[in-house]
Protein backbone atom coordinates (compact mmCIF):
# COMPACT_ATOMS: atom_id res chain seq x y z
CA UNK A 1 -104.51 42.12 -18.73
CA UNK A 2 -106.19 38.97 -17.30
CA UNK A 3 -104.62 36.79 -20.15
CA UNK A 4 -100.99 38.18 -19.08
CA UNK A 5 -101.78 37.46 -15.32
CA UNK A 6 -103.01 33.90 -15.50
CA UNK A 7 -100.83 31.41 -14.08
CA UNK A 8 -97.85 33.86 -12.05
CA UNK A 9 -97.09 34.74 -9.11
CA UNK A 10 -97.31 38.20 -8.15
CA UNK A 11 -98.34 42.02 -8.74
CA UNK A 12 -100.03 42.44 -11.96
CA UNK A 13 -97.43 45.37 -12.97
CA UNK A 14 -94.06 43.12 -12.34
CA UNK A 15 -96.12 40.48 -13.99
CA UNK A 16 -96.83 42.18 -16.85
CA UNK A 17 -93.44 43.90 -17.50
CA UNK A 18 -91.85 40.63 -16.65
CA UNK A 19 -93.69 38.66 -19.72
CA UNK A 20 -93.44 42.02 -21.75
CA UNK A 21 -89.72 42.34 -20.97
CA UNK A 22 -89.20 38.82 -21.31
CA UNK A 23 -90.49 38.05 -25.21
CA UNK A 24 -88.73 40.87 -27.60
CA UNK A 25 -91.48 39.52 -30.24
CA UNK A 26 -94.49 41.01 -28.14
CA UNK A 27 -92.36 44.34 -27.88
CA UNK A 28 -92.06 44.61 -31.76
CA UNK A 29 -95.73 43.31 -32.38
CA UNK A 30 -96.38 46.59 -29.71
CA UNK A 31 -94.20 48.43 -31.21
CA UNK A 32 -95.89 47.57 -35.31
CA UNK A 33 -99.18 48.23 -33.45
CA UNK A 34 -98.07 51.81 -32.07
CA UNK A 35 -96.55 52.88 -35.85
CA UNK A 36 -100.22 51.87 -37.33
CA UNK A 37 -102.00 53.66 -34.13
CA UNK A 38 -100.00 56.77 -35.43
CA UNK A 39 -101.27 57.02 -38.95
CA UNK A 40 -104.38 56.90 -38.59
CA UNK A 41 -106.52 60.07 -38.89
CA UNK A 42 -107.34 61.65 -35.08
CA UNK A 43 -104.51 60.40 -33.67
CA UNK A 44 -101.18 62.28 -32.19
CA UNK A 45 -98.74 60.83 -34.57
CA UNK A 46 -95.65 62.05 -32.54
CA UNK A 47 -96.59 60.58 -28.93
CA UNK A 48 -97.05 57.25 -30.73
CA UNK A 49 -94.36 57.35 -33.21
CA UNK A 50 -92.16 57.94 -29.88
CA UNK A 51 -93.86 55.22 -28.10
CA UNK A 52 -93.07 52.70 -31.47
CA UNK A 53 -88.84 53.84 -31.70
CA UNK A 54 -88.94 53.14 -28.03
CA UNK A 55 -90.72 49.46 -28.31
CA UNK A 56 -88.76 48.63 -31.46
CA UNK A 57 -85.72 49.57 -30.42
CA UNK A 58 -86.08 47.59 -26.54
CA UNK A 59 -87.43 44.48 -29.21
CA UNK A 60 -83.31 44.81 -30.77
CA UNK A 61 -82.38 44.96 -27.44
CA UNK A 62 -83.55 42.14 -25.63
CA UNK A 63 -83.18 39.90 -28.75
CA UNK A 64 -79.48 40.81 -28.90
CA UNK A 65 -78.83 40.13 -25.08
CA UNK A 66 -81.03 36.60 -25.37
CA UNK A 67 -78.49 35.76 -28.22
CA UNK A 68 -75.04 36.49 -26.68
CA UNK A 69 -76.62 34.57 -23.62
CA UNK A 70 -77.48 31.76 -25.30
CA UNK A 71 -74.16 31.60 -27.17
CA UNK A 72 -72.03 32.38 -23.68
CA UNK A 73 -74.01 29.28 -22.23
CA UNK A 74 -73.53 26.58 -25.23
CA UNK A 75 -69.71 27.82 -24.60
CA UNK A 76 -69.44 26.73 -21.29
CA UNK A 77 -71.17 23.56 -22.24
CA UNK A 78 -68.66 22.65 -24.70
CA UNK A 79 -66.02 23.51 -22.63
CA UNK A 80 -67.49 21.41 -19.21
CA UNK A 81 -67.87 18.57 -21.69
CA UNK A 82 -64.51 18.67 -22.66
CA UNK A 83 -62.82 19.29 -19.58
CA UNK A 84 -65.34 16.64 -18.03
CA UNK A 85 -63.25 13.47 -16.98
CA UNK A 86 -64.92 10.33 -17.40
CA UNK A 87 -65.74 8.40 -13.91
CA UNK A 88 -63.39 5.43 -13.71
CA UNK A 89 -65.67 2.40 -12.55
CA UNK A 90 -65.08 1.41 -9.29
CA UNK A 91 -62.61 -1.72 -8.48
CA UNK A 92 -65.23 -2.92 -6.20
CA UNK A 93 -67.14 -3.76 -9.10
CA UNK A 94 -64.55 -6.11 -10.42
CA UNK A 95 -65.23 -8.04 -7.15
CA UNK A 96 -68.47 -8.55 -7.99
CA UNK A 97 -69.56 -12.45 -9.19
CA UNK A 98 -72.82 -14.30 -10.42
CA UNK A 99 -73.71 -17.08 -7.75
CA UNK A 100 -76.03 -18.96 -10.67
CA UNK A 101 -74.32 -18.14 -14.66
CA UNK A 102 -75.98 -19.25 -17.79
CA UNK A 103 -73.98 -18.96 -21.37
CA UNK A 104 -75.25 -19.94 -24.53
CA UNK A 105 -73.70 -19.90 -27.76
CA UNK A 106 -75.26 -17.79 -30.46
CA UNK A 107 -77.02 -20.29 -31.82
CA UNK A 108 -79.18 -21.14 -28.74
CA UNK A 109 -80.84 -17.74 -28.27
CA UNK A 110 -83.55 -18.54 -30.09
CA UNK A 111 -84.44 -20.85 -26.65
CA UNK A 112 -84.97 -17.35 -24.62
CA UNK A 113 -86.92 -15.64 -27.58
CA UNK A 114 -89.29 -18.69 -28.60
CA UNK A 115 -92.31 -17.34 -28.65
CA UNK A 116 -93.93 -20.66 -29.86
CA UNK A 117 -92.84 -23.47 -26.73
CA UNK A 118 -92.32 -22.66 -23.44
CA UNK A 119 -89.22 -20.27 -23.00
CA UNK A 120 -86.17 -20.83 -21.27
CA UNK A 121 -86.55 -18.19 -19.21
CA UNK A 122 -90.42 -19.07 -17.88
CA UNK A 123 -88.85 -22.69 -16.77
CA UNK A 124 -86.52 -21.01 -15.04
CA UNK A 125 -88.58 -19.19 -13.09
CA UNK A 126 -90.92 -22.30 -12.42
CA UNK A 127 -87.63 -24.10 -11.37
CA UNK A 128 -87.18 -21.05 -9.19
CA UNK A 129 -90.66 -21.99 -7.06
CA UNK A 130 -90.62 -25.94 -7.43
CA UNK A 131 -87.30 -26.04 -5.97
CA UNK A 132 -88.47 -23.53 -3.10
CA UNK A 133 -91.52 -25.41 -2.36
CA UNK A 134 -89.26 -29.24 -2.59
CA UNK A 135 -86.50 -27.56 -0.80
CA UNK A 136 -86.93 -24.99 1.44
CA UNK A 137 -83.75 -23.13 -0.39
CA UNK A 138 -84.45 -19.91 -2.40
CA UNK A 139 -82.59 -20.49 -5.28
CA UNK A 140 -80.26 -17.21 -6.39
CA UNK A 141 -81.56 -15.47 -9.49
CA UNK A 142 -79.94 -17.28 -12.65
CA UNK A 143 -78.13 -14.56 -15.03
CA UNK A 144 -77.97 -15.68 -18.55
CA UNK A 145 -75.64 -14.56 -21.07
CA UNK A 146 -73.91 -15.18 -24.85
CA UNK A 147 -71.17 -16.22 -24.76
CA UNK A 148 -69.84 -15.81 -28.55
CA UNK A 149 -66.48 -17.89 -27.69
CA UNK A 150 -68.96 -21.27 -27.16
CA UNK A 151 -69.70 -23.20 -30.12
CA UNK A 152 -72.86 -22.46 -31.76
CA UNK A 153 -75.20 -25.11 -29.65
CA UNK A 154 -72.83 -25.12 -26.77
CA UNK A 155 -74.10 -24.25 -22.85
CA UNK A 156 -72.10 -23.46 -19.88
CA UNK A 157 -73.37 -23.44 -16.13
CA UNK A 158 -71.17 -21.49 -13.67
CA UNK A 159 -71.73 -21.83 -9.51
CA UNK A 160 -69.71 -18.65 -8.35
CA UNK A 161 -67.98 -18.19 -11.50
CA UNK A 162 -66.10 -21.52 -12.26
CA UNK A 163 -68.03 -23.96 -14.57
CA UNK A 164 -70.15 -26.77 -12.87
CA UNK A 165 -71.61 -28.51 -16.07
CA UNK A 166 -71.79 -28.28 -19.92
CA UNK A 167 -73.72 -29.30 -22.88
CA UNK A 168 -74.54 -29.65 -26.39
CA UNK A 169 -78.26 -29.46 -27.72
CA UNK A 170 -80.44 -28.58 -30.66
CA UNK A 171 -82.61 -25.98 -30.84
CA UNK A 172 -85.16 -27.00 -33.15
CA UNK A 173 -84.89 -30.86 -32.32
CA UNK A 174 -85.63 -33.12 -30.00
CA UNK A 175 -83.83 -35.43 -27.45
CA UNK A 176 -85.46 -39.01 -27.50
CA UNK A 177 -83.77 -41.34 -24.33
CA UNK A 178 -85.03 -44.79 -23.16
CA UNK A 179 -85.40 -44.86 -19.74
CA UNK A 180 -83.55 -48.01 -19.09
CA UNK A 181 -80.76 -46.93 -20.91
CA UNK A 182 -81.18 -48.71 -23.78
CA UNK A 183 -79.81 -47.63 -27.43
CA UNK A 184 -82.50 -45.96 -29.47
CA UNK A 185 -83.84 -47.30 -32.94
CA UNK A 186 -84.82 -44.23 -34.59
CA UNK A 187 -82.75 -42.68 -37.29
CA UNK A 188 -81.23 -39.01 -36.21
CA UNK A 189 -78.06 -37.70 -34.59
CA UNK A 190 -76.60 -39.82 -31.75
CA UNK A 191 -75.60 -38.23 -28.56
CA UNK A 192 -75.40 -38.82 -25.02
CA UNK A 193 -77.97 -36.82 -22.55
CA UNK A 194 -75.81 -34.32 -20.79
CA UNK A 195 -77.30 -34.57 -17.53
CA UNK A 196 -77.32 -38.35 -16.47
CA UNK A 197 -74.94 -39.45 -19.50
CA UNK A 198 -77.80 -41.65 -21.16
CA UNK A 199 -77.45 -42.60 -24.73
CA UNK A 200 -79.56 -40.50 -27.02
CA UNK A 201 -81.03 -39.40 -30.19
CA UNK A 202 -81.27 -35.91 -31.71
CA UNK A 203 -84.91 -36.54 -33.95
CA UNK A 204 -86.74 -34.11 -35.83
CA UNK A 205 -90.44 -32.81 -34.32
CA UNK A 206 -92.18 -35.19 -36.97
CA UNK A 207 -90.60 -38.18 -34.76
CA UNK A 208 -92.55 -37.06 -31.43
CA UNK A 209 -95.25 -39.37 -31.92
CA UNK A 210 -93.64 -42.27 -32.86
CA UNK A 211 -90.78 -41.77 -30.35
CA UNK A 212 -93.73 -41.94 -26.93
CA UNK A 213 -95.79 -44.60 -29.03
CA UNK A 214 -92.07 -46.49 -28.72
CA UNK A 215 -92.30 -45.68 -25.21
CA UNK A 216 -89.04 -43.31 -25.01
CA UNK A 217 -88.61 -39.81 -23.06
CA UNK A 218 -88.93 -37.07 -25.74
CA UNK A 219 -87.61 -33.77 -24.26
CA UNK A 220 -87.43 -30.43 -25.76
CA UNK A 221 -84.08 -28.13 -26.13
CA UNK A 222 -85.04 -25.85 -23.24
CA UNK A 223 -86.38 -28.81 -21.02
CA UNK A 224 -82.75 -30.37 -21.29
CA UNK A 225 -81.26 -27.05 -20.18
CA UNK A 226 -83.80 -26.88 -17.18
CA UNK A 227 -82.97 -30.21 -16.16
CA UNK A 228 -79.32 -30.10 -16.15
CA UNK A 229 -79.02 -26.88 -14.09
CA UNK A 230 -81.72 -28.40 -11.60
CA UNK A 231 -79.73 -31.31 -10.97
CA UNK A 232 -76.54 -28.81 -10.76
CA UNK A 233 -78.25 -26.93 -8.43
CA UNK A 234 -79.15 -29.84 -6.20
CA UNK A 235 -75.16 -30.55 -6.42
CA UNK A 236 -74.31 -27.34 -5.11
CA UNK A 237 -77.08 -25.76 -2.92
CA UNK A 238 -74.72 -26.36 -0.02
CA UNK A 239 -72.32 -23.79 -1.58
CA UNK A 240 -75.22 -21.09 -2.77
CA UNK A 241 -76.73 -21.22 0.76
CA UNK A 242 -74.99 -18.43 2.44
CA UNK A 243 -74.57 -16.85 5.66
CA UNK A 244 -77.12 -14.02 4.09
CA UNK A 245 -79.83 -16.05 2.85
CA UNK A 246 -79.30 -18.30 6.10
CA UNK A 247 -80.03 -14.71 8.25
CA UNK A 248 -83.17 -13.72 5.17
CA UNK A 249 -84.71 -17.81 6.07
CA UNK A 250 -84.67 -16.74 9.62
CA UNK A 251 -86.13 -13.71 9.40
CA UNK A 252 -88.86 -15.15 7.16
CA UNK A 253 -90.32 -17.26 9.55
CA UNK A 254 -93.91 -17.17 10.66
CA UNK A 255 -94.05 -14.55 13.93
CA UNK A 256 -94.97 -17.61 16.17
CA UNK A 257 -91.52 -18.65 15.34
CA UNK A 258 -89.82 -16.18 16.26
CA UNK A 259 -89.26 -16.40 20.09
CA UNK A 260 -87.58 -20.24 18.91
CA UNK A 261 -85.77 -17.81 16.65
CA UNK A 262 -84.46 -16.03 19.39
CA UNK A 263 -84.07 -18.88 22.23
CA UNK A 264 -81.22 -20.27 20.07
CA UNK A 265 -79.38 -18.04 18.95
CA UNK A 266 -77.03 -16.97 20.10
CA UNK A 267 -77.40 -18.31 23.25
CA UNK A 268 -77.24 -21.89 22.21
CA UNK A 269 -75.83 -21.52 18.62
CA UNK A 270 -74.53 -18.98 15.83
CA UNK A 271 -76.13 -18.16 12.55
CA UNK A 272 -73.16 -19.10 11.18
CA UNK A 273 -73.60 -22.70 13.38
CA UNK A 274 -77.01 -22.89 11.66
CA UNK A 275 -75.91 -22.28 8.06
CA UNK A 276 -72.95 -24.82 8.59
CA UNK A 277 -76.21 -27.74 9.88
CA UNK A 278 -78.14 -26.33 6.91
CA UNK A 279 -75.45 -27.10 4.55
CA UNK A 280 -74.74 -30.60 6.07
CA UNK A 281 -78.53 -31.30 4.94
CA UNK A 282 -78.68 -29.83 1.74
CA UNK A 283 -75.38 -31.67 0.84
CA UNK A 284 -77.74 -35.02 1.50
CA UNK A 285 -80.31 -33.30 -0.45
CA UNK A 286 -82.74 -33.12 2.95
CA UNK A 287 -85.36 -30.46 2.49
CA UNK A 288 -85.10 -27.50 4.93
CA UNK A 289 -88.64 -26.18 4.69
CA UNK A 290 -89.58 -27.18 7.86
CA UNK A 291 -87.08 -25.26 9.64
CA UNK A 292 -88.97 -24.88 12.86
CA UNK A 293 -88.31 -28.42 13.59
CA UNK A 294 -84.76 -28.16 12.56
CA UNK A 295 -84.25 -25.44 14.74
CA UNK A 296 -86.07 -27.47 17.66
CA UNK A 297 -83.80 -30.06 17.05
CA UNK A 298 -80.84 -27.63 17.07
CA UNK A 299 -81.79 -26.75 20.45
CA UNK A 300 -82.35 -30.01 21.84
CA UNK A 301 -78.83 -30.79 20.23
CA UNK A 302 -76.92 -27.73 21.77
CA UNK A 303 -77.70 -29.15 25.19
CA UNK A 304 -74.90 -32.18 25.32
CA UNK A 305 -73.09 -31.22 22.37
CA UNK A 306 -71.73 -28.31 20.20
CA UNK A 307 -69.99 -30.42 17.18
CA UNK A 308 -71.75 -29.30 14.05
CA UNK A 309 -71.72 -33.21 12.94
CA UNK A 310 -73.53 -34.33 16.03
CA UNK A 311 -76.08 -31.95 15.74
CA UNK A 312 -76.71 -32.59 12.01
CA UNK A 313 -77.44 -36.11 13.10
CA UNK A 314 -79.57 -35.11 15.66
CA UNK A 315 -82.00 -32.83 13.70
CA UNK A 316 -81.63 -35.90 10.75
CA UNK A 317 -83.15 -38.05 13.26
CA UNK A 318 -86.01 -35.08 13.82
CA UNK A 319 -86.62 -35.29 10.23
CA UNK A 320 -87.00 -39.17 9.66
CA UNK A 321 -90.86 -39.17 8.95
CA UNK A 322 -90.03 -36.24 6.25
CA UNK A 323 -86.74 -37.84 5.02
CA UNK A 324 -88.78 -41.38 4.86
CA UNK A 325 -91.75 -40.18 2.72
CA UNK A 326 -88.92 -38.11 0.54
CA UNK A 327 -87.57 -41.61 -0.47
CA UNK A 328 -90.32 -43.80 -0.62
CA UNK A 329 -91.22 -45.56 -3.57
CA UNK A 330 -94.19 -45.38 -5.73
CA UNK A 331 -94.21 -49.30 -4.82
CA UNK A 332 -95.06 -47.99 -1.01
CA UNK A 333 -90.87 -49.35 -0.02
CA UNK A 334 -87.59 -47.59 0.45
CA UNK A 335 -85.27 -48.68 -1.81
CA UNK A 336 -82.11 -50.18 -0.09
CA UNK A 337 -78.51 -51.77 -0.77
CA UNK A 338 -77.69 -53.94 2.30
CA UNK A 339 -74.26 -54.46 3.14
CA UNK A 340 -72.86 -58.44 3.70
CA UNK A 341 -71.69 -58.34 7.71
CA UNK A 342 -68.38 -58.29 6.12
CA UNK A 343 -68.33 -55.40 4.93
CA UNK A 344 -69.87 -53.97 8.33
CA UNK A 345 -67.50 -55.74 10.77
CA UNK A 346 -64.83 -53.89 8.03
CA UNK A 347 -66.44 -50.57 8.61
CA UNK A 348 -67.26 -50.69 11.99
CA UNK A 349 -63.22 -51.88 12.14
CA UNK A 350 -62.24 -48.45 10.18
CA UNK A 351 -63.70 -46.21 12.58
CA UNK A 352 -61.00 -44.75 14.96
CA UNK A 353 -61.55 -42.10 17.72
CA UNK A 354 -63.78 -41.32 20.97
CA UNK A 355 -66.85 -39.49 21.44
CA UNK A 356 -67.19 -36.74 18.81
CA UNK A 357 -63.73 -37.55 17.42
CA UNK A 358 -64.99 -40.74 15.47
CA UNK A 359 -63.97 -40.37 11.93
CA UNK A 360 -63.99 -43.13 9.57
CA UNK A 361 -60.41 -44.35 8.35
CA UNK A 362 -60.17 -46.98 5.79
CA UNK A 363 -57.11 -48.70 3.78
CA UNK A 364 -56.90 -47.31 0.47
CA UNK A 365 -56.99 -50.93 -1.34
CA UNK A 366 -60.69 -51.55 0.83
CA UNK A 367 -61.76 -48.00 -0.05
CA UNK A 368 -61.14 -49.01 -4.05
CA UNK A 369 -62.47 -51.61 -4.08
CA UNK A 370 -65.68 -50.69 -2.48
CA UNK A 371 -66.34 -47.63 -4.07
CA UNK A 372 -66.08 -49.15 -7.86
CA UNK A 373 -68.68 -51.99 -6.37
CA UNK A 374 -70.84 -49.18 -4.70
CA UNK A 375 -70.74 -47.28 -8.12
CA UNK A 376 -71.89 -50.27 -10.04
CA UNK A 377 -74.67 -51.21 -8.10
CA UNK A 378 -75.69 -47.10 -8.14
CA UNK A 379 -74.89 -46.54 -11.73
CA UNK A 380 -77.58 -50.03 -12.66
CA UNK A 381 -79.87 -48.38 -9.76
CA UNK A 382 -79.73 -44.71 -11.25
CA UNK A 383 -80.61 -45.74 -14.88
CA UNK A 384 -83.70 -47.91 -13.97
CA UNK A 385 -85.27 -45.37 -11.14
CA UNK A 386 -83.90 -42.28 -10.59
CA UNK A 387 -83.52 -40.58 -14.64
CA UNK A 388 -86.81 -37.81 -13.73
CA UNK A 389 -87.17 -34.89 -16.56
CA UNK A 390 -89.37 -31.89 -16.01
């Protein structure tokens, strides 16, 4: 009796004739019981015997009724299956679009599951915090996929779906580069480095150590990758910053921030005002971590002028110490290319409107020719200076 009652709820009599009731196999071990009870000598045989037909025969019961139950419910399960419609996905999910896409070709997976170097994946997520802490801009989580229409040691990098940059490594070689550009005397495959278009060589892992002794830049598959979608990303960090993650910056500021927060807006500018200044910055490739002072200079802007140009130049100004030590050279010197006064009397000619309508507007023949001499000079400039791998 205490066996039966542990662990329900209720009288011991409903409890009993519930789990009694409830297993036909204790009814015909009762009833099996009863019919031995009866034979033995001393015992009325007839009381028991009628006790025994009346166990056995609830036993058949019950384990009759359990059965047509059972069989009743697995019908209506087959038949809610089949009448079951399947949920059509919803259209909105269509709309749906990766701000940051990484394909690979089959033959480059091997970069996500090396368990040997440093994965793909773990420099992305370190590119993820360097580029926060350089920045100031979270960059959106990067999805990566196969993509079994690439060739083999293809990759594609998508900004909002279309394709900002492509490449060709691989996977168990290595990229050897000089850093001035130069072609490279060591026997492999000849390529050019997809991210600043160097000329390079595809070597085996044997060549590592005479490739640095030689003084070149030996990078591995995954590295390239990294630094092709950083530089990417730098491109188009103007276009990933949206008006959310503009509102999420905001909101992240320190507490004793936040009455600056709400000075300016919206009485003195929008959020969307202060993702459009943003923007303007990141374009330049101006950090925005210290976005207190670009919001002080936003307000100090706001007060003689609401163009969106103006006060980009304004809170540029704010950040000259920042934007200075940002470009300074190991050397201790900003780099510069000086124009002749020429050219500046020619510029300073080309600029047409008043006040905040002053736009530049140059003959087509001037701007030709000073944009292929501009991209010399850069081009010589990039290769000796700028070429930085992870």
């Amino acid at each position: 009796m205490l066996v039966s009652r542990g662990g329900v709820t209720g009288t011991t009599d409903k409890a009993l004739i519930a789990q009694l009731g409830g297993y036909p196999r204790a009814l015909a071990v009762s009833s099996f019981l009863l019919l031995s009870l009866s034979l033995l000598p001393g015992i009325p045989m007839i009381p028991f015997l009628i006790l025994a037909a009346g166990t056995g025969y609830a036993a058949f019961y019950l384990n009759r009724q359990q059965r047509q139950a059972k069989l009743v419910a697995q019908q209506q399960i087959v038949e809610e299956q089949k009448e079951a419609i399947p949920a059509e996905e919803p259209i909105s999910t269509a709309l749906a679009i990766d701000d940051l896409r990484l394909e690979l070709g089959y033959g480059l997976l091997t970069l996500i599951n090396d368990n040997e170097g440093y994965r793909l994946t773990d420099q992305i997520k370190a590119l993820r915090r360097q580029i926060a802490g350089d920045m100031g801009f979270v960059m959106p989580s990067v999805r990566i996929l196969d993509n079994m229409q690439l060739p083999a040691n293809n990759y594609v990098v998508r900004v909002k779906e279309l394709e900002a940059g492509e490449g060709d490594v691989r996977p168990n070689q290595l990229l050897v580069m000089d850093p001035q550009g130069l072609p490279i005397d060591l026997p492999g495959e000849e390529t050019t480095e997809p991210t600043f278009g160097l000329p390079a060589v595809w070597v085996d892992e044997g060549q590592r150590e005479e490739a640095s002794f030689r003084g070149y830049t030996v990078v591995d598959p995954a590295t390239v990758v990294t630094t092709h979608l950083t530089e990417i990303l730098k491109d188009h960090m103007a276009d990933l910053l949206s008006y959310a993650e503009t509102q999420k910056l905001l909101d992240e500021l320190p507490a004793a921030h936040q009455k600056l927060v709400a000075d300016v807006i919206p009485n003195q500018i929008t959020v969307s005002g202060i993702q459009r200044v943003l923007q303007n910055l990141l374009t330049e490739r101006i950090s925005i971590r210290d976005l207190a002072s670009i919001l002080e200079g936003i307000s100090e802007a706001t007060g003689y002028t609401h163009n969106i140009s103006m006060i980009t130049e304004h809170v540029r100004a704010r950040l000259a110490r920042q934007i200075s030590a940002t470009n300074t050279a190991p050397d201790g010197f900003i780099p510069l290319v000086t124009l002749s006064p020429q050219w500046e009397q020619n510029f300073a000619d080309a600029i047409i409107g008043q006040g905040e309508e002053k736009q530049l507007s140059m003959a087509p023949s001037f701007y030709r020719s000073s944009y292929h001499s501009f991209g010399t000079i850069l081009t010589d400039w990039h290769n000796k200076d700028i070429i930085r791998y992870f």
